[in-house]
N, C-alpha and C. Protein backbone atom coordinates (compact mmCIF):
# COMPACT_ATOMS: atom_id res chain seq x y z
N UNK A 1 44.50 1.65 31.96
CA UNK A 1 43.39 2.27 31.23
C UNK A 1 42.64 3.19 32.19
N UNK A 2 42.47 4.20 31.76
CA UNK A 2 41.55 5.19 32.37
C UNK A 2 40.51 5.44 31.56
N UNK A 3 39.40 6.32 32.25
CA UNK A 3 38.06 7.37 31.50
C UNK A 3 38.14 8.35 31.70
N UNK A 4 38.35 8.79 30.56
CA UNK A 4 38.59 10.40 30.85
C UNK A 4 37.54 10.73 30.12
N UNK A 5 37.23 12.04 30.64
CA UNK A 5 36.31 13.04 30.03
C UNK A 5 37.14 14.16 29.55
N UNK A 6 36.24 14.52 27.74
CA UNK A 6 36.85 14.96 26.73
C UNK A 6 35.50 15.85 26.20
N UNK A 7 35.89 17.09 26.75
CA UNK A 7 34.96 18.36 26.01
C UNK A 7 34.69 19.00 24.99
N UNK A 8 34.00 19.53 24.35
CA UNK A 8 33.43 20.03 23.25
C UNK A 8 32.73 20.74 23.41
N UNK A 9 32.66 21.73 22.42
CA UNK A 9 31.58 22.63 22.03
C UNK A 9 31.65 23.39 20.91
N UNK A 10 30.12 23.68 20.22
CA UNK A 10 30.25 24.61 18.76
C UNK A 10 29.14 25.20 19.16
N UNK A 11 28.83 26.09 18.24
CA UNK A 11 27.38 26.86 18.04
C UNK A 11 27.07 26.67 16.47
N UNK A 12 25.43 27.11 16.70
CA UNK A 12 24.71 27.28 15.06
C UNK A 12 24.17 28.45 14.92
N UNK A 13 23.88 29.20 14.19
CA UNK A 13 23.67 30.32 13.78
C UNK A 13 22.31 30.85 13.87
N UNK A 14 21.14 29.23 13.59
CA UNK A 14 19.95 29.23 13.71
C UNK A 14 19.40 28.05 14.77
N UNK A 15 18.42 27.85 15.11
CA UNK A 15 17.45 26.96 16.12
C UNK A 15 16.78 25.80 14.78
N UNK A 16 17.26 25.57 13.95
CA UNK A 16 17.50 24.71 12.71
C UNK A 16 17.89 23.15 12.77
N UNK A 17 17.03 22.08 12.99
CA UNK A 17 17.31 20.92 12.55
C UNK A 17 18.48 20.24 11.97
N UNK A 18 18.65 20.82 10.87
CA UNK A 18 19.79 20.59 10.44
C UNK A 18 20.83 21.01 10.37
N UNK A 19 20.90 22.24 10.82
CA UNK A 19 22.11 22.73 11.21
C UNK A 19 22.65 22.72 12.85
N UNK A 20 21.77 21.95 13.27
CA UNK A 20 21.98 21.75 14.51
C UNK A 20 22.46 19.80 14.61
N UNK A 21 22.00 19.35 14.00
CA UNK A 21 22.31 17.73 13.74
C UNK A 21 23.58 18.63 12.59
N UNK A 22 24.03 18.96 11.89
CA UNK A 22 25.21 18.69 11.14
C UNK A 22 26.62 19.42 11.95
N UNK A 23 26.46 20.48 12.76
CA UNK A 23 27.23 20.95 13.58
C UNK A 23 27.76 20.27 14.95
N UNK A 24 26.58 19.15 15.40
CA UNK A 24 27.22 18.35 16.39
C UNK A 24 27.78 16.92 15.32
N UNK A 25 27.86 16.32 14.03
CA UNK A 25 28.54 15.39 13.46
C UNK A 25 29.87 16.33 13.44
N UNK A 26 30.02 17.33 12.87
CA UNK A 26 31.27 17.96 12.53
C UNK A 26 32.05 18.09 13.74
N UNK A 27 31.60 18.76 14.78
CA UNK A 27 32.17 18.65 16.37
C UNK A 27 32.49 16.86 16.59
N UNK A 28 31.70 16.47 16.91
CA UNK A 28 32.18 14.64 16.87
C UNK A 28 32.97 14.47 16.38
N UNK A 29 33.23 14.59 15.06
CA UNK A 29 34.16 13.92 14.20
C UNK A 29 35.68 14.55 14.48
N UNK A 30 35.45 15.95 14.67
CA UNK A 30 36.95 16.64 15.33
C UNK A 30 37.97 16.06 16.37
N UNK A 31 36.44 15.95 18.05
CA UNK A 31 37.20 15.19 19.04
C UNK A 31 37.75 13.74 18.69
N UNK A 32 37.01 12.83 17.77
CA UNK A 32 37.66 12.06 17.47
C UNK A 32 38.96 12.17 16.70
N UNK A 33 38.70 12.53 15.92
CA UNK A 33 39.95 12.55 14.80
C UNK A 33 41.34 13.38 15.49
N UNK A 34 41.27 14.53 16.74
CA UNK A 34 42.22 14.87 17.67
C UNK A 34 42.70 14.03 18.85
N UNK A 35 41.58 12.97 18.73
CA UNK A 35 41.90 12.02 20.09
C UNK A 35 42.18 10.63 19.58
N UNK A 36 42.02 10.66 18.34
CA UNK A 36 42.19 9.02 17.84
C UNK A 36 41.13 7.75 19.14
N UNK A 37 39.72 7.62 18.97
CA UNK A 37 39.42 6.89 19.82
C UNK A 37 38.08 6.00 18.86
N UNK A 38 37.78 5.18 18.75
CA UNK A 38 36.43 3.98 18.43
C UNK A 38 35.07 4.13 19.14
N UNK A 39 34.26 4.24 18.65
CA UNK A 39 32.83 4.47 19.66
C UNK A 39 33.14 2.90 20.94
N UNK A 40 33.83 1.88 20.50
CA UNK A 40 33.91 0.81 21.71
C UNK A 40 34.33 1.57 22.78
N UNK A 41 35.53 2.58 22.66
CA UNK A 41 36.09 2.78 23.71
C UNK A 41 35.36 3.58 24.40
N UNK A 42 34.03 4.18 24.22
CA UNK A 42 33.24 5.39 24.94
C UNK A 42 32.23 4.92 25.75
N UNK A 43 32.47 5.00 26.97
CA UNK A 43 31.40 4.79 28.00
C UNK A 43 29.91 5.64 27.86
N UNK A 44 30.15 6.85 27.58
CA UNK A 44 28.96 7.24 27.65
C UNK A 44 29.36 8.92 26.81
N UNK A 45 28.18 9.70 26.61
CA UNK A 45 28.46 11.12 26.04
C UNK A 45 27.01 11.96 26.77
N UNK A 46 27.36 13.16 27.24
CA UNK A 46 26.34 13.91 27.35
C UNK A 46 26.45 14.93 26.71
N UNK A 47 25.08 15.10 26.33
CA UNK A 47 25.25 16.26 25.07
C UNK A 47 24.03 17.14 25.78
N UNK A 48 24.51 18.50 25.83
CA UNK A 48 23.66 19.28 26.68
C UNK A 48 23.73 20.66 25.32
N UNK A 49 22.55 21.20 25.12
CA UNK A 49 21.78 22.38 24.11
C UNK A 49 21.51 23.92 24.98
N UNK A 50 22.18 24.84 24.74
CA UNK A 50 20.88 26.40 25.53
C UNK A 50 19.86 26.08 25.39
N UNK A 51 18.69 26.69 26.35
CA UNK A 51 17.90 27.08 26.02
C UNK A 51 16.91 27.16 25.40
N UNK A 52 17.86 28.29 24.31
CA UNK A 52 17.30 28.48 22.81
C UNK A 52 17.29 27.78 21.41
N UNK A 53 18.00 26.32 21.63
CA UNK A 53 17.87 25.45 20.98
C UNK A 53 17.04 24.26 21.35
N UNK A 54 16.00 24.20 20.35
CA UNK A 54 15.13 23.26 21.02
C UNK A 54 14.45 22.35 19.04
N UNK A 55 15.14 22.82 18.18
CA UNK A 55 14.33 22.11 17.00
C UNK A 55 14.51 20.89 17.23
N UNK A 56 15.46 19.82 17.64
CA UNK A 56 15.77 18.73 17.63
C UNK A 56 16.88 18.09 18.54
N UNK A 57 17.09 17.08 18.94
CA UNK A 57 17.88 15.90 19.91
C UNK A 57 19.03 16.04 19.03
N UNK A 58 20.32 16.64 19.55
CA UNK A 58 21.48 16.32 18.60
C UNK A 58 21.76 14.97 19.19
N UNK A 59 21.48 14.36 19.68
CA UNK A 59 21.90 12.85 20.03
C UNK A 59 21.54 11.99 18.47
N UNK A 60 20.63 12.56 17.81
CA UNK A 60 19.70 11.71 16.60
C UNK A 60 21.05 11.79 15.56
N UNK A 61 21.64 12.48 15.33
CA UNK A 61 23.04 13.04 14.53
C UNK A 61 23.74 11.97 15.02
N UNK A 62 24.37 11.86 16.08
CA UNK A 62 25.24 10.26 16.41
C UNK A 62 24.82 9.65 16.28
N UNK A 63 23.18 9.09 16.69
CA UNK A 63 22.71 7.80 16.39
C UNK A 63 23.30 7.07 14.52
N UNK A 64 22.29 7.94 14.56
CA UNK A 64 22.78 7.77 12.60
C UNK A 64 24.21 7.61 11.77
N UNK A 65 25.32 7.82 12.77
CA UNK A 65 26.28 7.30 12.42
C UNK A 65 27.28 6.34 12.56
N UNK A 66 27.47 5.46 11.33
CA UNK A 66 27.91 4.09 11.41
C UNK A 66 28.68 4.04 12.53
N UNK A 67 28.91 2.73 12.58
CA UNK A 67 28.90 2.21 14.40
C UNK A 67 28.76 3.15 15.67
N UNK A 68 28.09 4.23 15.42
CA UNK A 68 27.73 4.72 16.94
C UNK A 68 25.98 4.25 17.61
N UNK A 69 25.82 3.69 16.82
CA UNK A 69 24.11 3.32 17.27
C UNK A 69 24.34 2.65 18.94
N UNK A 70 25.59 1.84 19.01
CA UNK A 70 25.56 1.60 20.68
C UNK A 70 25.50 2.13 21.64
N UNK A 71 26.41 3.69 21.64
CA UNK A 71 26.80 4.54 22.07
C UNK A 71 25.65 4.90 23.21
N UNK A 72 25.66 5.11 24.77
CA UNK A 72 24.91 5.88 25.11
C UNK A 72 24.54 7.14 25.27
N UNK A 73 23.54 7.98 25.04
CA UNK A 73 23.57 9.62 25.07
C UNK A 73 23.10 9.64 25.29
N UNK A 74 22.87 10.86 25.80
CA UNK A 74 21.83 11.69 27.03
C UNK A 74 22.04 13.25 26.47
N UNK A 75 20.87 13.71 26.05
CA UNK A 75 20.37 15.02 25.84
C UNK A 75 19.86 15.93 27.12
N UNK A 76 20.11 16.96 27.30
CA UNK A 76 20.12 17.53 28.43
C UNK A 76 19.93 19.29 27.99
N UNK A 77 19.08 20.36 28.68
CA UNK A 77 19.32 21.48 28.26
C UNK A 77 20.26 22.55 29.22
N UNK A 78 21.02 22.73 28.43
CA UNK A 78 22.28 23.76 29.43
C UNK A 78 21.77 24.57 31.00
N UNK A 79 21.84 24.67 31.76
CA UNK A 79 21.98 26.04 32.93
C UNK A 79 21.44 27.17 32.26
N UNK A 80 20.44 28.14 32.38
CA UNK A 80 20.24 29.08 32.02
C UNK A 80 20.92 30.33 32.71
N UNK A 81 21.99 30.47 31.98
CA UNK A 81 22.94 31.55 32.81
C UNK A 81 22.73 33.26 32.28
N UNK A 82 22.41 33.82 32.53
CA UNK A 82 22.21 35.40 31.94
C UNK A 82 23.71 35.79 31.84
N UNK A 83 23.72 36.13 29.80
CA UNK A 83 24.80 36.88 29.43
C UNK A 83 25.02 35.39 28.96
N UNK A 84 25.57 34.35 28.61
CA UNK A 84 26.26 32.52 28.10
C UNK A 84 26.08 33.12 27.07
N UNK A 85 26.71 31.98 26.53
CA UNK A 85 26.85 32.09 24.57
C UNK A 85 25.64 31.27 24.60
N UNK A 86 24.95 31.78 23.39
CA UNK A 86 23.86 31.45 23.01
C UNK A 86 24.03 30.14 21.59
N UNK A 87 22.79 29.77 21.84
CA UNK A 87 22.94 28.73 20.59
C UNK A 87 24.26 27.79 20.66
N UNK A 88 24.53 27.07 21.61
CA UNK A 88 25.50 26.56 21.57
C UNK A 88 24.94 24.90 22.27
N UNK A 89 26.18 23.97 21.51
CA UNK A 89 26.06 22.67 21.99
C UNK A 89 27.27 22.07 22.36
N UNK A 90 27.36 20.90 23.34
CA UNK A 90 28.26 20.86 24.20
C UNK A 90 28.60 19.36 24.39
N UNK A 91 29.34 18.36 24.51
CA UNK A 91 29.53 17.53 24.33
C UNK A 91 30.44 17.20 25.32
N UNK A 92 30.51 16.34 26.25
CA UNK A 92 31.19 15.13 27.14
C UNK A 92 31.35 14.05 26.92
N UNK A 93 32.30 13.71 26.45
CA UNK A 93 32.50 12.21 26.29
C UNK A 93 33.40 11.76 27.44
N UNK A 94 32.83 10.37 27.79
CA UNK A 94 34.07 9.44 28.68
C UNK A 94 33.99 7.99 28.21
N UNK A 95 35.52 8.19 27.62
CA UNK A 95 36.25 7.26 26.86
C UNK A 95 37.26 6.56 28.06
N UNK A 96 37.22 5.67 27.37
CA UNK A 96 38.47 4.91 28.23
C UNK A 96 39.68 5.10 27.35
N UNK A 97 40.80 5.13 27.89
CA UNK A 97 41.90 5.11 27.52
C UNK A 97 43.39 5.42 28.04
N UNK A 98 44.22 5.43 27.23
CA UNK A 98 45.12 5.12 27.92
C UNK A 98 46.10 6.38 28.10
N UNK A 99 45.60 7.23 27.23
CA UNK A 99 46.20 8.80 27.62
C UNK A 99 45.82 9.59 28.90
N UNK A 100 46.94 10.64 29.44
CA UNK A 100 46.89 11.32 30.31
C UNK A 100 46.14 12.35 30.17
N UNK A 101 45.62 12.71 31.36
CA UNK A 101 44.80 14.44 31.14
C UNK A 101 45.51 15.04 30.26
N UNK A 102 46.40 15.45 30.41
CA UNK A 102 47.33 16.38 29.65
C UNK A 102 47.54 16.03 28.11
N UNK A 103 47.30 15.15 27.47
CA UNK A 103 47.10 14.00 26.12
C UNK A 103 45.87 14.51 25.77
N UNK A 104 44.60 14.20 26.66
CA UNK A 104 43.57 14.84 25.60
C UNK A 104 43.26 16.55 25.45
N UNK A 105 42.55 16.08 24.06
CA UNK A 105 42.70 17.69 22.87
C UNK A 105 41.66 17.29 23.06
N UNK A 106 40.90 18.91 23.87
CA UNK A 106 39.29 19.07 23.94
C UNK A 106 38.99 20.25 22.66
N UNK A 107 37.53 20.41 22.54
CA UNK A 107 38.09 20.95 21.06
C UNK A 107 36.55 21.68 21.16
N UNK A 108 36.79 23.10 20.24
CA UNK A 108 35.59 23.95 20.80
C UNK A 108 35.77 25.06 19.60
N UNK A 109 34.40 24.71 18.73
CA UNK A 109 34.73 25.25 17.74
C UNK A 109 33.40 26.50 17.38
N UNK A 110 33.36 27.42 16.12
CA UNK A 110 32.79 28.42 15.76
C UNK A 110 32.51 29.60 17.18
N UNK A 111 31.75 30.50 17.47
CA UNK A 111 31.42 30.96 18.68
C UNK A 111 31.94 30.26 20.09
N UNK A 112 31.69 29.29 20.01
CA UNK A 112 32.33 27.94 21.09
C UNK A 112 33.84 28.66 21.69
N UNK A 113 34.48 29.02 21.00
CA UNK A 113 36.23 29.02 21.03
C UNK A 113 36.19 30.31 22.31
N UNK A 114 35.30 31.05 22.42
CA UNK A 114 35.15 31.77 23.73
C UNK A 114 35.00 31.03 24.89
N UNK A 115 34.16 29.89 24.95
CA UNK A 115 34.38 29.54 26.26
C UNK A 115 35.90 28.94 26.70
N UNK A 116 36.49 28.57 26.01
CA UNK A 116 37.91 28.34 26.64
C UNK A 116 39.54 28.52 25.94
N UNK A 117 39.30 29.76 25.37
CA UNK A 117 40.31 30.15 24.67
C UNK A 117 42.02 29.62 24.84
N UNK A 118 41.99 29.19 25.99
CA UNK A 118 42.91 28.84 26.31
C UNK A 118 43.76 27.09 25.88
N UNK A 119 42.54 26.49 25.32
CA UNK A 119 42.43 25.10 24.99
C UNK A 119 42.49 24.62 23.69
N UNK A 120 41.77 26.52 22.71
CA UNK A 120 41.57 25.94 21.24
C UNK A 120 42.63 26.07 20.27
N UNK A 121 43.35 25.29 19.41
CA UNK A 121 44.15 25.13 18.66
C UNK A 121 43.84 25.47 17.18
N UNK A 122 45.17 26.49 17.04
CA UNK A 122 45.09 27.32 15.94
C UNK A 122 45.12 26.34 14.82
N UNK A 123 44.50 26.92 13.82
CA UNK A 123 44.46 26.09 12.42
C UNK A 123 44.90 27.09 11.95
């Protein structure tokens, strides 16, 4: 068994509550459903925001979903880098498990798919 860390990222369009809590469930639910993993198996997640997002804790979006209330998170605001994608949220998870680096599907969606073009899988 290993912990690996498993990346993410999306953007929202607005600095919006709810579109900022429904864009990090939809991102969640991706890395899972590409990684097949249980909130047991997750040591921890950091979820880091630009900047320019500040309406709300996307951590409150996982809380609220069935069995992740254990889960630890940590909200954090991105590096202020001149020129970054804006409006964007970002996600680290370290899961234990039993796949190789090369096994996990990091997953990086809307605006997001620029930072690592090289990783995101065509639909």
């Amino acid at each position: 068994m290993y912990n690996r860390g498993i990346r993410g990222a999306t953007t929202v369009i607005n600095n919006d509550k709810h579109e900022i809590l429904d864009e990090t469930v939809v991102l969640l639910k991706e890395i899972v459903g590409r990684n097949q993993f249980e909130p047991e198996d997750i040591s921890c997640i950091w979820i880091t925001m630009t900047p320019d997002l500040d309406a709300i804790f996307p951590a409150l979006a996982i809380r609220e979903m069935e069995g992740w209330n254990m889960v630890p998170l940590m909200c954090a605001v991105e590096a202020a880098v001149q020129n970054s994608l804006p409006k964007c949220i970002r996600l680290m998870i370290q899961v234990n498990t039993t796949k190789s680096q090369q096994e996990i599907k990091h997953v990086y969606l809307n605006e997001a798919k620029r930072l690592r073009p090289d990783l995101v899988i065509s639909e």
